[in-house]
C-alpha atoms as a PDB file:
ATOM      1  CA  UNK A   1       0.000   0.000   0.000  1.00  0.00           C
ATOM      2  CA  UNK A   2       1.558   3.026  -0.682  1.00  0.00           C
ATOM      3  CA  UNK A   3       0.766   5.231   1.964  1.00  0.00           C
ATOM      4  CA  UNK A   4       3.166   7.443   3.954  1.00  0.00           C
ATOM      5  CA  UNK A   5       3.200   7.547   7.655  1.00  0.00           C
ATOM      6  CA  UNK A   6       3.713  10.053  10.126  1.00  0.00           C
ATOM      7  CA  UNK A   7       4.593   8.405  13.118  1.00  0.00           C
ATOM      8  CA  UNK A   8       4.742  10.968  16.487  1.00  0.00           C
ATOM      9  CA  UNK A   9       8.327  10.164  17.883  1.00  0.00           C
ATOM     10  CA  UNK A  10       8.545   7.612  21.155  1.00  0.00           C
ATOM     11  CA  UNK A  11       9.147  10.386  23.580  1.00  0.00           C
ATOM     12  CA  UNK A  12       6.401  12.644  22.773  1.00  0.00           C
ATOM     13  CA  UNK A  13       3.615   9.928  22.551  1.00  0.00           C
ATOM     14  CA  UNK A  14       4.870   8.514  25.940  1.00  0.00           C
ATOM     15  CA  UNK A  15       4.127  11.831  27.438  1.00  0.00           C
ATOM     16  CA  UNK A  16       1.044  12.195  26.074  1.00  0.00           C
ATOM     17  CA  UNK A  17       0.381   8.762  27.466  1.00  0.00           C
ATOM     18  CA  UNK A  18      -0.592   7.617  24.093  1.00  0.00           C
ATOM     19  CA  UNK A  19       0.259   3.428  23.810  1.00  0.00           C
ATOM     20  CA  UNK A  20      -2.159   3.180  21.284  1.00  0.00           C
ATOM     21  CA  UNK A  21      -4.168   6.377  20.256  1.00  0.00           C
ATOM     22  CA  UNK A  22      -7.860   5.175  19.925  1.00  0.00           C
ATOM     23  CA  UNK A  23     -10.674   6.677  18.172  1.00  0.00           C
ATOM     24  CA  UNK A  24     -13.491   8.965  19.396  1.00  0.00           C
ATOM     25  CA  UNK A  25     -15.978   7.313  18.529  1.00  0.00           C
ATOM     26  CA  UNK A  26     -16.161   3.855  20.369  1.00  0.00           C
ATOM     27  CA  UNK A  27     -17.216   1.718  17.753  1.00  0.00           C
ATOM     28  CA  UNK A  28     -14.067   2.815  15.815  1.00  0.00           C
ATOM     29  CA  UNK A  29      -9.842   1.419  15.144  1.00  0.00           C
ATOM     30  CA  UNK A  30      -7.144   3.053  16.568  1.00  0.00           C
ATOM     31  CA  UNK A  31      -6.104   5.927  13.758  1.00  0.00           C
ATOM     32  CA  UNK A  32      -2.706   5.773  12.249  1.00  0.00           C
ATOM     33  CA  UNK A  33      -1.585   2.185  13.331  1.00  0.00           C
ATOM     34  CA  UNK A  34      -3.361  -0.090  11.466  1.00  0.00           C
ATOM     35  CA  UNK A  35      -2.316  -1.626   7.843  1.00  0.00           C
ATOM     36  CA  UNK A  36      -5.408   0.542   6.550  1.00  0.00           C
ATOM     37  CA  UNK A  37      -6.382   4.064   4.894  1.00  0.00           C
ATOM     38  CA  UNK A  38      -6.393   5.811   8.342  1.00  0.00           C
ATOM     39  CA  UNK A  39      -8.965   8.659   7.900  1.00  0.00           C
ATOM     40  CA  UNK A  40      -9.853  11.287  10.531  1.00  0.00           C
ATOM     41  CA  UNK A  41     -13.117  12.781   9.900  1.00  0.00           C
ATOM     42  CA  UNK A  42     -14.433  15.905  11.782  1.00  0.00           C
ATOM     43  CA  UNK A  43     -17.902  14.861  12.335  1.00  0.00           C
ATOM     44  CA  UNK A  44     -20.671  12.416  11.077  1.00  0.00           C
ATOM     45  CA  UNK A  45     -21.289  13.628   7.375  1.00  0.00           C
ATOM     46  CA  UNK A  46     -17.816  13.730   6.813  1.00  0.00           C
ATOM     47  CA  UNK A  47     -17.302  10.606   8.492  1.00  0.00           C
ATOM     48  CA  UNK A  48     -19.867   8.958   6.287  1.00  0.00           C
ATOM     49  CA  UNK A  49     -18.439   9.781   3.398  1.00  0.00           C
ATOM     50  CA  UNK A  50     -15.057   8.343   4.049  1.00  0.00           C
ATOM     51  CA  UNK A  51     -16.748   5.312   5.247  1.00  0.00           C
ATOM     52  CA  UNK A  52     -18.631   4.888   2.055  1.00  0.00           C
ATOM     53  CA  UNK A  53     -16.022   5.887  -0.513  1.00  0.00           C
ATOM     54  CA  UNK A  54     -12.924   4.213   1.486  1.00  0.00           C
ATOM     55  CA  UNK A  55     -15.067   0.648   2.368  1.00  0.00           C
ATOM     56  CA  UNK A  56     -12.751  -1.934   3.322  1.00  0.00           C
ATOM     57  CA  UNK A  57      -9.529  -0.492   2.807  1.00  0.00           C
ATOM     58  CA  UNK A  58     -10.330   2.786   5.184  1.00  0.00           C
ATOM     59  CA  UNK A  59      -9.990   2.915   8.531  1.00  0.00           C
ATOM     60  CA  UNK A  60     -12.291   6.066   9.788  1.00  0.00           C
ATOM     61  CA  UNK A  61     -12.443   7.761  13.063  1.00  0.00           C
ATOM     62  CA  UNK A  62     -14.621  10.981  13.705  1.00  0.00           C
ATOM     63  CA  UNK A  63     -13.140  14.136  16.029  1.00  0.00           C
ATOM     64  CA  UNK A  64     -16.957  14.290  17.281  1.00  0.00           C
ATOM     65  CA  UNK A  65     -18.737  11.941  19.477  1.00  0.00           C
ATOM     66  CA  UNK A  66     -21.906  10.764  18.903  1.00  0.00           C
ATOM     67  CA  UNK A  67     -24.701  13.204  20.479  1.00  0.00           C
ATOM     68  CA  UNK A  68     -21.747  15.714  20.463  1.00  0.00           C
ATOM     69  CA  UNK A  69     -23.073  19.529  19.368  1.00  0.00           C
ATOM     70  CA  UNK A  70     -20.299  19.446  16.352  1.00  0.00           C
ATOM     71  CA  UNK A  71     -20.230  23.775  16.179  1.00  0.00           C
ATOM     72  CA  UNK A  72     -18.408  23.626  19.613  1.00  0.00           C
ATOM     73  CA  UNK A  73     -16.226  21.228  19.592  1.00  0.00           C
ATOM     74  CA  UNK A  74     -12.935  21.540  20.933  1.00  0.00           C
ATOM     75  CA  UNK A  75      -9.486  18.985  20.455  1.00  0.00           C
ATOM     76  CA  UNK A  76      -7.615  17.025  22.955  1.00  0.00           C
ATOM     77  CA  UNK A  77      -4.097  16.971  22.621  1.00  0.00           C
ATOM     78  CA  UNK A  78      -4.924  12.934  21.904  1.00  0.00           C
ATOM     79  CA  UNK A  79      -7.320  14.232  19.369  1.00  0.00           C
ATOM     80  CA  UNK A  80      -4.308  16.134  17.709  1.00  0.00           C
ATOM     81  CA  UNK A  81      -1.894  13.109  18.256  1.00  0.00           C
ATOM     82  CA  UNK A  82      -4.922  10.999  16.262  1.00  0.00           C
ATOM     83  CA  UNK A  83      -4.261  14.333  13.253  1.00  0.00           C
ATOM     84  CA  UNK A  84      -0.980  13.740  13.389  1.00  0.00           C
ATOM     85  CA  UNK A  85      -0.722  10.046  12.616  1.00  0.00           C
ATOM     86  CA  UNK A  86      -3.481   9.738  10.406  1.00  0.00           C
ATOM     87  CA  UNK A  87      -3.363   9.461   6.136  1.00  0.00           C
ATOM     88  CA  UNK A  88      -5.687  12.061   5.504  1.00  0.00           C
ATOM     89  CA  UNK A  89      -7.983  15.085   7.281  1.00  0.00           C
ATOM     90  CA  UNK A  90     -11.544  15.287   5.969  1.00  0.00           C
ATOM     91  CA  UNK A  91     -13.386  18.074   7.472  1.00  0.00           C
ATOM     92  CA  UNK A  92     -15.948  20.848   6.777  1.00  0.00           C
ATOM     93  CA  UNK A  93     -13.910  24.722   6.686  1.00  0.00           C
ATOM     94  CA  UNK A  94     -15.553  27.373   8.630  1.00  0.00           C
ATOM     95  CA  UNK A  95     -18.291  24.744  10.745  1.00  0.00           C
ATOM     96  CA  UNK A  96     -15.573  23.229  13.657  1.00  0.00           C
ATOM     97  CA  UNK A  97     -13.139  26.142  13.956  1.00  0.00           C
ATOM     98  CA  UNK A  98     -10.843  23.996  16.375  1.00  0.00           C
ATOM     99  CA  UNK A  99     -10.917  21.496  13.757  1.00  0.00           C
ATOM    100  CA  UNK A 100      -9.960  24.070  10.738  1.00  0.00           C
ATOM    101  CA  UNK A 101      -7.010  25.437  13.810  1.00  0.00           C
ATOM    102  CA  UNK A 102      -5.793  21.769  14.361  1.00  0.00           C
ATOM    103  CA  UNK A 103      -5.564  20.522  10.393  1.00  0.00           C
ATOM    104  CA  UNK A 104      -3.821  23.485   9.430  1.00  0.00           C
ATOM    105  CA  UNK A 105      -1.223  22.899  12.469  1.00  0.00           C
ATOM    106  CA  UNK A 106      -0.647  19.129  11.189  1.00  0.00           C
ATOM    107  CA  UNK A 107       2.024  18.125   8.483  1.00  0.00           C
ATOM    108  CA  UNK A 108      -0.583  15.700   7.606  1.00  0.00           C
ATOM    109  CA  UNK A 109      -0.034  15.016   3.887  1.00  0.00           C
ATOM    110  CA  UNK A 110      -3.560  14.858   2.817  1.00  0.00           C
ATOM    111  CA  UNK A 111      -6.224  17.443   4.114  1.00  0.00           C
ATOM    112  CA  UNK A 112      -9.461  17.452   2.073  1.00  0.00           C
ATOM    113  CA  UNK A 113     -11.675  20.809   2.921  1.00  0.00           C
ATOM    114  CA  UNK A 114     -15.104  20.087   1.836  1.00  0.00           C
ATOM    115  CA  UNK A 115     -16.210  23.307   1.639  1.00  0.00           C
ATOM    116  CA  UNK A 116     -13.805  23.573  -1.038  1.00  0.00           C
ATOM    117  CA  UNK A 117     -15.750  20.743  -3.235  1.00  0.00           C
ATOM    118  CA  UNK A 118     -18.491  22.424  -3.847  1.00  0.00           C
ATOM    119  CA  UNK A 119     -20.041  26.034  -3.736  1.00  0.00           C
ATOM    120  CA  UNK A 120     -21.138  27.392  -0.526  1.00  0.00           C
ATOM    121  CA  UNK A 121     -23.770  30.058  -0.033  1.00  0.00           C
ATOM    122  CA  UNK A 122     -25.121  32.695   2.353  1.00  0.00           C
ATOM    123  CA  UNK A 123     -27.921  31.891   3.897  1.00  0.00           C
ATOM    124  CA  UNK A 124     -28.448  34.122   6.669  1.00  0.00           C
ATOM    125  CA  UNK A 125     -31.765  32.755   9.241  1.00  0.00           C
ATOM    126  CA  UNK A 126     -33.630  31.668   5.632  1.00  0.00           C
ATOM    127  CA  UNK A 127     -36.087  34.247   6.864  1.00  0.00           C
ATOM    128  CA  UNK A 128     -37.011  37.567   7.330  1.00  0.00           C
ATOM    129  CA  UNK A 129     -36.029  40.980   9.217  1.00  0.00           C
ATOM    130  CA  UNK A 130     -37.058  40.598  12.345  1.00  0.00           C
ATOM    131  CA  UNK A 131     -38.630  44.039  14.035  1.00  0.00           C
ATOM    132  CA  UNK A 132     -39.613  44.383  17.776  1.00  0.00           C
ATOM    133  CA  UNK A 133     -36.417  42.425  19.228  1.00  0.00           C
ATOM    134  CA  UNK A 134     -34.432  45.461  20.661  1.00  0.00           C
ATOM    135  CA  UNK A 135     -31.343  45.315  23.039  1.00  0.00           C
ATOM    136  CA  UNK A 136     -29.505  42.659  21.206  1.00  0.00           C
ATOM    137  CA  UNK A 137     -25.778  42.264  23.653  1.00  0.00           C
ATOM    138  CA  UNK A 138     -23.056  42.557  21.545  1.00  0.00           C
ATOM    139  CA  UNK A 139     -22.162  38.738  21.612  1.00  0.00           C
ATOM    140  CA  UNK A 140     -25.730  38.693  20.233  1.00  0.00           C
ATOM    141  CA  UNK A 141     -24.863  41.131  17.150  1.00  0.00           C
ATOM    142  CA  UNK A 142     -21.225  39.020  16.616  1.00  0.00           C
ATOM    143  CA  UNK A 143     -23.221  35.574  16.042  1.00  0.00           C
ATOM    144  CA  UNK A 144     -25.639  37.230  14.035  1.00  0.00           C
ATOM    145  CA  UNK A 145     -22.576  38.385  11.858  1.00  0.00           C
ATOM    146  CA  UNK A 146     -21.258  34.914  11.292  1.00  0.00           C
ATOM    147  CA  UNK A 147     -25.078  33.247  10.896  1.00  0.00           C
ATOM    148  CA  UNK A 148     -24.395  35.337   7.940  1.00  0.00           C
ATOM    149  CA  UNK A 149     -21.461  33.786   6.767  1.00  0.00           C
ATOM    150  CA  UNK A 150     -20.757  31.124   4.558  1.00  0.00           C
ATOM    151  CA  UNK A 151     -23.689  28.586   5.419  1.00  0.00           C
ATOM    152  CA  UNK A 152     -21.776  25.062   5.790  1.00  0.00           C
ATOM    153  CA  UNK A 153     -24.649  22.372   6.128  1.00  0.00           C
ATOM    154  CA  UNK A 154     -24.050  21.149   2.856  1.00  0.00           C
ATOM    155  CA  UNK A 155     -24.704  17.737   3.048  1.00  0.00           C
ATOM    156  CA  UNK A 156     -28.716  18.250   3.497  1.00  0.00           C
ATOM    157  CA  UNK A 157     -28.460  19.158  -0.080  1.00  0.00           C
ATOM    158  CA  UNK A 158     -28.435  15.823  -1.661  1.00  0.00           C
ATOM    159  CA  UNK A 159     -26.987  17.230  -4.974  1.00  0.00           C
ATOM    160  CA  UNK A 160     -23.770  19.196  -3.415  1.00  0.00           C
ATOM    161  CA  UNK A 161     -23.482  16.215  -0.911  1.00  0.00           C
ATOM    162  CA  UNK A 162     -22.790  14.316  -3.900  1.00  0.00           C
ATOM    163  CA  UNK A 163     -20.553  16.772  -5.499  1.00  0.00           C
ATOM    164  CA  UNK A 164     -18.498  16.760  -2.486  1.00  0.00           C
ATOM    165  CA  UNK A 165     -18.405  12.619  -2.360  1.00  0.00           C
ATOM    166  CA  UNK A 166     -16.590  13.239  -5.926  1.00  0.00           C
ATOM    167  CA  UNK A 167     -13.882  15.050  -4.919  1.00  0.00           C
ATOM    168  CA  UNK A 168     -13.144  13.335  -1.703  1.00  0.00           C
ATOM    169  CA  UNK A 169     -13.072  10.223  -4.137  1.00  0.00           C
ATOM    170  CA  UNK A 170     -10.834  11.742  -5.893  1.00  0.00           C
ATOM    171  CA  UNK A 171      -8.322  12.841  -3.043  1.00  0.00           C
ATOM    172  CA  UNK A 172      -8.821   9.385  -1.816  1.00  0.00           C
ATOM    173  CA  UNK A 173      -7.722   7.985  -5.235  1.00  0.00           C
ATOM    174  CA  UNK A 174      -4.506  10.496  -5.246  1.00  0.00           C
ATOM    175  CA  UNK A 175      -3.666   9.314  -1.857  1.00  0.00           C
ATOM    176  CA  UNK A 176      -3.855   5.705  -1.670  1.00  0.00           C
ATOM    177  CA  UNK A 177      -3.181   4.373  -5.650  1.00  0.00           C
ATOM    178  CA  UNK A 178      -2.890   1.463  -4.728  1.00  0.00           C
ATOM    179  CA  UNK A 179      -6.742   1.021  -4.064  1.00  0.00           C
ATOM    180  CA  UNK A 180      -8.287   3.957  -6.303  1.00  0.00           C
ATOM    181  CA  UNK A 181     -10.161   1.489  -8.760  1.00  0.00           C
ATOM    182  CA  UNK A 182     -12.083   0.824  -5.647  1.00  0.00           C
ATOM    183  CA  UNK A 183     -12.503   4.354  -4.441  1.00  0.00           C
ATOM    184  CA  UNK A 184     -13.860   5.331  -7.824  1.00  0.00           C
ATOM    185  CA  UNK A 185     -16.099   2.146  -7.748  1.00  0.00           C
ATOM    186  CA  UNK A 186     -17.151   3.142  -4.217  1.00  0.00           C
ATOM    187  CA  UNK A 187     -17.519   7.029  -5.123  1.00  0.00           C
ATOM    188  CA  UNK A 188     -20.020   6.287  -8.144  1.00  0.00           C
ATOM    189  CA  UNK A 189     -21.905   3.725  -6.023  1.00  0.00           C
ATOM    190  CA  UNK A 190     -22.888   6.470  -3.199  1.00  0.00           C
ATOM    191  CA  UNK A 191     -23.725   9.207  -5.727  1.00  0.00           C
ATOM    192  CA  UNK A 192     -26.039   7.321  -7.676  1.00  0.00           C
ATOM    193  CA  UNK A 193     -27.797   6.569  -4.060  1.00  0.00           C
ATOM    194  CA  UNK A 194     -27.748  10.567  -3.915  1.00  0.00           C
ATOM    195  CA  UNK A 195     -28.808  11.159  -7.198  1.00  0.00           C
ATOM    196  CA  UNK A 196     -31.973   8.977  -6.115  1.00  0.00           C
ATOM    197  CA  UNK A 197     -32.663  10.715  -2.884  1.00  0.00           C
ATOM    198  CA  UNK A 198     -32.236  14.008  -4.841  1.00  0.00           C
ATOM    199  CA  UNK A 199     -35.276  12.456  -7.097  1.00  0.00           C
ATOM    200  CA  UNK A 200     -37.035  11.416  -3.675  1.00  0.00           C
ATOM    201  CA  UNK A 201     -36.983  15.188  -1.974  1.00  0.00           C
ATOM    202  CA  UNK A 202     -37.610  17.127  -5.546  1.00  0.00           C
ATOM    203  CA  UNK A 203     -40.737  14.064  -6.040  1.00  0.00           C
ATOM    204  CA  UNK A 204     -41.993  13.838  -2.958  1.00  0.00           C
ATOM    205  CA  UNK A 205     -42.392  17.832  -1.964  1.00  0.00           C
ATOM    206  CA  UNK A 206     -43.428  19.251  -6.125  1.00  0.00           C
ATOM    207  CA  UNK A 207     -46.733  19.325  -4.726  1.00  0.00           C
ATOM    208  CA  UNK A 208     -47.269  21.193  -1.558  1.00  0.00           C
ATOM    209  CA  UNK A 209     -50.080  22.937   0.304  1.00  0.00           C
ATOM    210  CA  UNK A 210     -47.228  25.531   2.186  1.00  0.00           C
ATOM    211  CA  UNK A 211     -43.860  25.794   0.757  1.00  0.00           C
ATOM    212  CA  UNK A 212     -42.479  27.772   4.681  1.00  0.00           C
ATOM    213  CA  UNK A 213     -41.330  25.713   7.452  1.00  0.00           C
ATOM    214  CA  UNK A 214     -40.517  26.486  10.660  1.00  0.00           C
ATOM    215  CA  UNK A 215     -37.262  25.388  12.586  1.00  0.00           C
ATOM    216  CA  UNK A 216     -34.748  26.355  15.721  1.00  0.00           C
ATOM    217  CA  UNK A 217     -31.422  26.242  13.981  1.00  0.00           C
ATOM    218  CA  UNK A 218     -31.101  27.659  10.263  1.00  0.00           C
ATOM    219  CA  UNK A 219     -29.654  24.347   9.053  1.00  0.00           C
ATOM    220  CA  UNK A 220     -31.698  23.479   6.371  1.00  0.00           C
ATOM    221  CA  UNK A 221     -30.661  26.909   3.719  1.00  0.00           C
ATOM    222  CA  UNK A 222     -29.699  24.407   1.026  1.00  0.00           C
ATOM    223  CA  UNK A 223     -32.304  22.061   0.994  1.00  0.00           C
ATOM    224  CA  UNK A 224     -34.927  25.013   0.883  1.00  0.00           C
ATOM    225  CA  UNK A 225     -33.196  26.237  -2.121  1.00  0.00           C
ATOM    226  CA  UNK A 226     -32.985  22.972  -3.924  1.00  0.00           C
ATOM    227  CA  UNK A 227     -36.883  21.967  -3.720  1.00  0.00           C
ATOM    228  CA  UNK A 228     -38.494  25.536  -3.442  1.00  0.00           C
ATOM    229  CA  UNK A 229     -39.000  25.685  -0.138  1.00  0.00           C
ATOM    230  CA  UNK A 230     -38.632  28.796   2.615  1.00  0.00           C
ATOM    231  CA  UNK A 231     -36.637  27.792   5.590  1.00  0.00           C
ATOM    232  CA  UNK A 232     -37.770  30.205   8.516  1.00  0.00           C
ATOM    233  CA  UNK A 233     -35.486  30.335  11.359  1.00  0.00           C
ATOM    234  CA  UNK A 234     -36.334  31.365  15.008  1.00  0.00           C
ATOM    235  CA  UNK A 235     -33.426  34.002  14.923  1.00  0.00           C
ATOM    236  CA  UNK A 236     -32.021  36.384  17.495  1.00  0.00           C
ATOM    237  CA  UNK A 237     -32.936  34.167  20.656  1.00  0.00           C
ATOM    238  CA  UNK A 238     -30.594  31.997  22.520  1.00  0.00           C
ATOM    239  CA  UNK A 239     -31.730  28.325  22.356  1.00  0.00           C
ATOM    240  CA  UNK A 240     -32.611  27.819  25.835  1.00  0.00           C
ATOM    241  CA  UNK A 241     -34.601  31.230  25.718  1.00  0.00           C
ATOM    242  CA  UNK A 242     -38.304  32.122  24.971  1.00  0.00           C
ATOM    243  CA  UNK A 243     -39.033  34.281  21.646  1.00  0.00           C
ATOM    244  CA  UNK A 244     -39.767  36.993  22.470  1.00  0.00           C
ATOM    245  CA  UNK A 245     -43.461  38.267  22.020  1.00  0.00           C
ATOM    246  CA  UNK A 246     -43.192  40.247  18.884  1.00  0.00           C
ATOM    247  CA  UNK A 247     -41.294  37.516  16.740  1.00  0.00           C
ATOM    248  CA  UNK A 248     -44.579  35.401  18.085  1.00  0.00           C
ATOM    249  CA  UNK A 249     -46.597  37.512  16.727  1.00  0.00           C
ATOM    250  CA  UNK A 250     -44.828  37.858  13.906  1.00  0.00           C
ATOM    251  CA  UNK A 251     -44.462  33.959  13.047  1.00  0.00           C
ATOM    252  CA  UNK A 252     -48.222  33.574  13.741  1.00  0.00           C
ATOM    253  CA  UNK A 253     -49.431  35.991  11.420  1.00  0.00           C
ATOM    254  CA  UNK A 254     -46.668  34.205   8.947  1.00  0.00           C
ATOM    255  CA  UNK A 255     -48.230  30.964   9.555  1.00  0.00           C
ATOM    256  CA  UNK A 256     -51.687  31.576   9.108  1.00  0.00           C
ATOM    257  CA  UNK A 257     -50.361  33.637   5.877  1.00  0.00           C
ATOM    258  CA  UNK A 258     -48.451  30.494   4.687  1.00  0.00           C
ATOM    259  CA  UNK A 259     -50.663  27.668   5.604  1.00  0.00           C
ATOM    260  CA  UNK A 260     -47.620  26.560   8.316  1.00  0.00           C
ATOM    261  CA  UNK A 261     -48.498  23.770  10.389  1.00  0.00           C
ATOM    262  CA  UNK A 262     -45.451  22.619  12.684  1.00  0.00           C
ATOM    263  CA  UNK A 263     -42.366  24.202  14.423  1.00  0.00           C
ATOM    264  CA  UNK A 264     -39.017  21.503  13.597  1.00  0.00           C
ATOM    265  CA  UNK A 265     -36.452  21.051  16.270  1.00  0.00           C
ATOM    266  CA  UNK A 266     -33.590  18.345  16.254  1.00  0.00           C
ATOM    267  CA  UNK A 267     -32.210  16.052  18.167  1.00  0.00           C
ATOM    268  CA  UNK A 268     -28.866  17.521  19.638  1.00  0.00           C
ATOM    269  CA  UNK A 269     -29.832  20.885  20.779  1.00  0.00           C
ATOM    270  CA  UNK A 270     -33.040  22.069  23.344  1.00  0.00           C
ATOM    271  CA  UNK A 271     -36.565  21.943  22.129  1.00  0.00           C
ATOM    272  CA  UNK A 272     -37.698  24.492  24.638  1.00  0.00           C
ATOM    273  CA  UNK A 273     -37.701  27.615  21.933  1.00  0.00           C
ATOM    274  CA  UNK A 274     -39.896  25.390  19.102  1.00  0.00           C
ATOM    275  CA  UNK A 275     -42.696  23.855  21.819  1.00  0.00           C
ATOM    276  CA  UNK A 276     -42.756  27.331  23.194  1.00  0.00           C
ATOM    277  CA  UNK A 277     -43.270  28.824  19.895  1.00  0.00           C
ATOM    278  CA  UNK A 278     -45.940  26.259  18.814  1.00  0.00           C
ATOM    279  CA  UNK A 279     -47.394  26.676  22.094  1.00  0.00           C
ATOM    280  CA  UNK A 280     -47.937  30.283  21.672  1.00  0.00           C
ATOM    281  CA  UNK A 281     -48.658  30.024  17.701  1.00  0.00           C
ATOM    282  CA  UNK A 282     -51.109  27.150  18.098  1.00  0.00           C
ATOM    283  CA  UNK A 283     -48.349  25.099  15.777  1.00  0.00           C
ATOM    284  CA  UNK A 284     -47.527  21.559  15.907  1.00  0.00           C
ATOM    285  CA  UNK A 285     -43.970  20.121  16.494  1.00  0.00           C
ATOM    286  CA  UNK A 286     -42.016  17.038  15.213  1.00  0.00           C
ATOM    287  CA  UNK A 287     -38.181  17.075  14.263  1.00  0.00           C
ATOM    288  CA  UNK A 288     -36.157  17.631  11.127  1.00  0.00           C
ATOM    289  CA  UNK A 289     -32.735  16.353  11.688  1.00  0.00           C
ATOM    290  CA  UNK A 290     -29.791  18.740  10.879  1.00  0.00           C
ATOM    291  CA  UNK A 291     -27.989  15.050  10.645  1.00  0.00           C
ATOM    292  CA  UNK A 292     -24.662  16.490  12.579  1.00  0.00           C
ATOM    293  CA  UNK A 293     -24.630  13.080  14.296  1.00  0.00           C
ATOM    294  CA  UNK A 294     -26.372   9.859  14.635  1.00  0.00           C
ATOM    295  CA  UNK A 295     -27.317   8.943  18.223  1.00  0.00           C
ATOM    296  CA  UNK A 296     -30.154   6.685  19.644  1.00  0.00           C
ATOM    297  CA  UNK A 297     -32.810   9.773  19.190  1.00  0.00           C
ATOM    298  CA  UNK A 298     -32.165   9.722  15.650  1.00  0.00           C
ATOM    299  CA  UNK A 299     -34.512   8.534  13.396  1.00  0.00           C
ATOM    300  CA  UNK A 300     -32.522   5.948  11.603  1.00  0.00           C
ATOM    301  CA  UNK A 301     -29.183   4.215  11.353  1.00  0.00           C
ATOM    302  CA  UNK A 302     -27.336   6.061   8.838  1.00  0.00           C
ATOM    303  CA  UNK A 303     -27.437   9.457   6.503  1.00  0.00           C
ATOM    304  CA  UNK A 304     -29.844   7.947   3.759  1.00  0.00           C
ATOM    305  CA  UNK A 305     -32.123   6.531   6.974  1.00  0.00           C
ATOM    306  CA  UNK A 306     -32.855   9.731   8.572  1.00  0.00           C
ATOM    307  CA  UNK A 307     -32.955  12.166   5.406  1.00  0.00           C
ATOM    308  CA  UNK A 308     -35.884   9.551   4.147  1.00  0.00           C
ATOM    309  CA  UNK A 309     -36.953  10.269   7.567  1.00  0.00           C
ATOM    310  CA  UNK A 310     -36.593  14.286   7.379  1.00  0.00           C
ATOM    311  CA  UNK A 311     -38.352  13.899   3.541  1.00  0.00           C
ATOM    312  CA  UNK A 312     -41.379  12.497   5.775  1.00  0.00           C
ATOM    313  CA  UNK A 313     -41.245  15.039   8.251  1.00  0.00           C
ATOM    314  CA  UNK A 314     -41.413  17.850   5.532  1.00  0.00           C
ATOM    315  CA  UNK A 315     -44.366  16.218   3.166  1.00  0.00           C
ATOM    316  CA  UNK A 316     -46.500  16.030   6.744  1.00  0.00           C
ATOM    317  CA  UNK A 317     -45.990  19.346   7.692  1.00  0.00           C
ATOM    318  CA  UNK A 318     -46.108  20.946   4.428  1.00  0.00           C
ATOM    319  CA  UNK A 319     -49.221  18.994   3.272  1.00  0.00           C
ATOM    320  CA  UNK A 320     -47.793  17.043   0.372  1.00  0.00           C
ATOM    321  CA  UNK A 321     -50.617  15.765  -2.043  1.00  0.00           C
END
């Protein structure tokens, strides 16, 4: 296999107590001593890919824990030992910024930015101004400014999950020639499942009662655009806070405007702000899953599982005919 190790010298992975640096996930290999591909992911979407496109001659770990909140993650020096010794970095620029911090520190041969496989957009909250919410602290303003950044959730967009699949193929194939007739085999084999989930979504939500939904965390920017839908975002409240009463207000008249039926919240992050909402708004709940990690609350196995799952979720609350 050709492959080129980076081995941390003896002394430095004694102290760091590192006999055999193990994965963070705890169904995974130890990274960068096995015979293998040894791929360090930054979270679950990334993770899946490598798993799908690498197959048997990969060995994958992922920086994030399941039921880990990917956005604030932060590195242990183990974690950067696991950097260190792996083959390649695949990770998502501008979502983990101790990630981004910790690649760009390693002499790791092969780092493959996702963000720079396909085009990313700016999204903003999907919605619209919000009036009535005065006071905003100035950590409040300085999130706001980077909500409208670059929007990296990506990978709910079938289409530029696929695009991205392609070139980490292709880095794959570059970096491990020995196996890259299976990497390409691999690669086609996943976006052809993409291209028919991208026919499931644009099928399954053509005909629709409300194109607007209604979720906590302005994940879901892409997917909107790709299938005509309005992504409305409960913006300029802290998670764990109430809206306040004016964006009520405002979301109520918006719902009875645009035939809205449910509030969507997800699995790794507090539900408080969309029951309180639907409370108020006389809405409905039920969860659309950002798919930043797969734990026992999600609603399937694996990325295809739960985005049939979130494709549900949407025709219900949109009224698909």
């Amino acid at each position: 296999m050709n492959v080129r190790r980076r081995l941390i010298p003896a002394a430095l992975a004694s102290a760091l107590g590192l006999g055999a640096l193990t994965a963070c996930s705890s169904d995974s290999a130890a990274t960068g001593n096995t015979d293998k591909f040894d791929v360090v992911a930054s979270f679950y979407p990334m993770a899946f890919l490598a798993e799908q496109i690498g197959g048997a001659h990969a060995n994958v770990t992922s920086l994030t824990e399941p039921g880990q909140e990917p956005h604030d993650l932060e590195l242990s020096t183990q974690q950067r030992a696991q950097l260190e010794e792996a083959d390649a970095a695949l990770y998502l620029k501008g979502l983990q910024p101790a990630v981004d911090e910790a690649v760009g520190q390693t002499g790791i041969e092969t780092k493959i930015d996702a963000a720079g496989l396909t085009h990313l957009e700016d999204h903003g909250t999907g919605g619209h101004t919000h009036e009535g919410e005065e006071g905003h602290s100035e950590e409040e303003e300085n999130h706001s400014e980077e909500e409208h950044g670059r929007d990296p959730h990506v990978w709910l967009d079938p289409v530029k999950y696929a695009e991205i699949a392609q070139g980490v193929g292709k880095a794959f194939e570059k970096a491990d020639p020995d196996h890259a007739a299976d990497y390409k085999k691999n690669t086609e084999a996943l976006v052809t499942k993409l291209k028919g989930l991208d026919g499931d979504f644009e099928n399954g939500l053509k005909n629709t009662k409300s194109k607007v939904f209604f979720t906590n965390h302005a994940a879901f920017g892409y997917l909107a655009e790709r299938y005509g839908l309005t992504q409305e975002a409960i913006s300029g409240v802290d998670p764990d806070s109430e809206p306040s009463g004016a964006r009520v207000r405002e979301l109520q008249q918006e719902a009875k405007a645009d035939g809205v039926t449910t509030v969507f919240y997800e699995t790794l992050v507090s539900d408080k702000t969309a029951k309180t909402l639907a409370r108020d708004a006389n809405l409905k709940t039920d969860v659309l899953d950002p798919l930043e990690g797969i734990t026992d609350k999600s609603r399937g196995d694996d990325y295809f599982q739960v985005m049939e799952a979130n494709l549900k979720a949407l025709q219900k609350a949109l009224g698909a005919k």
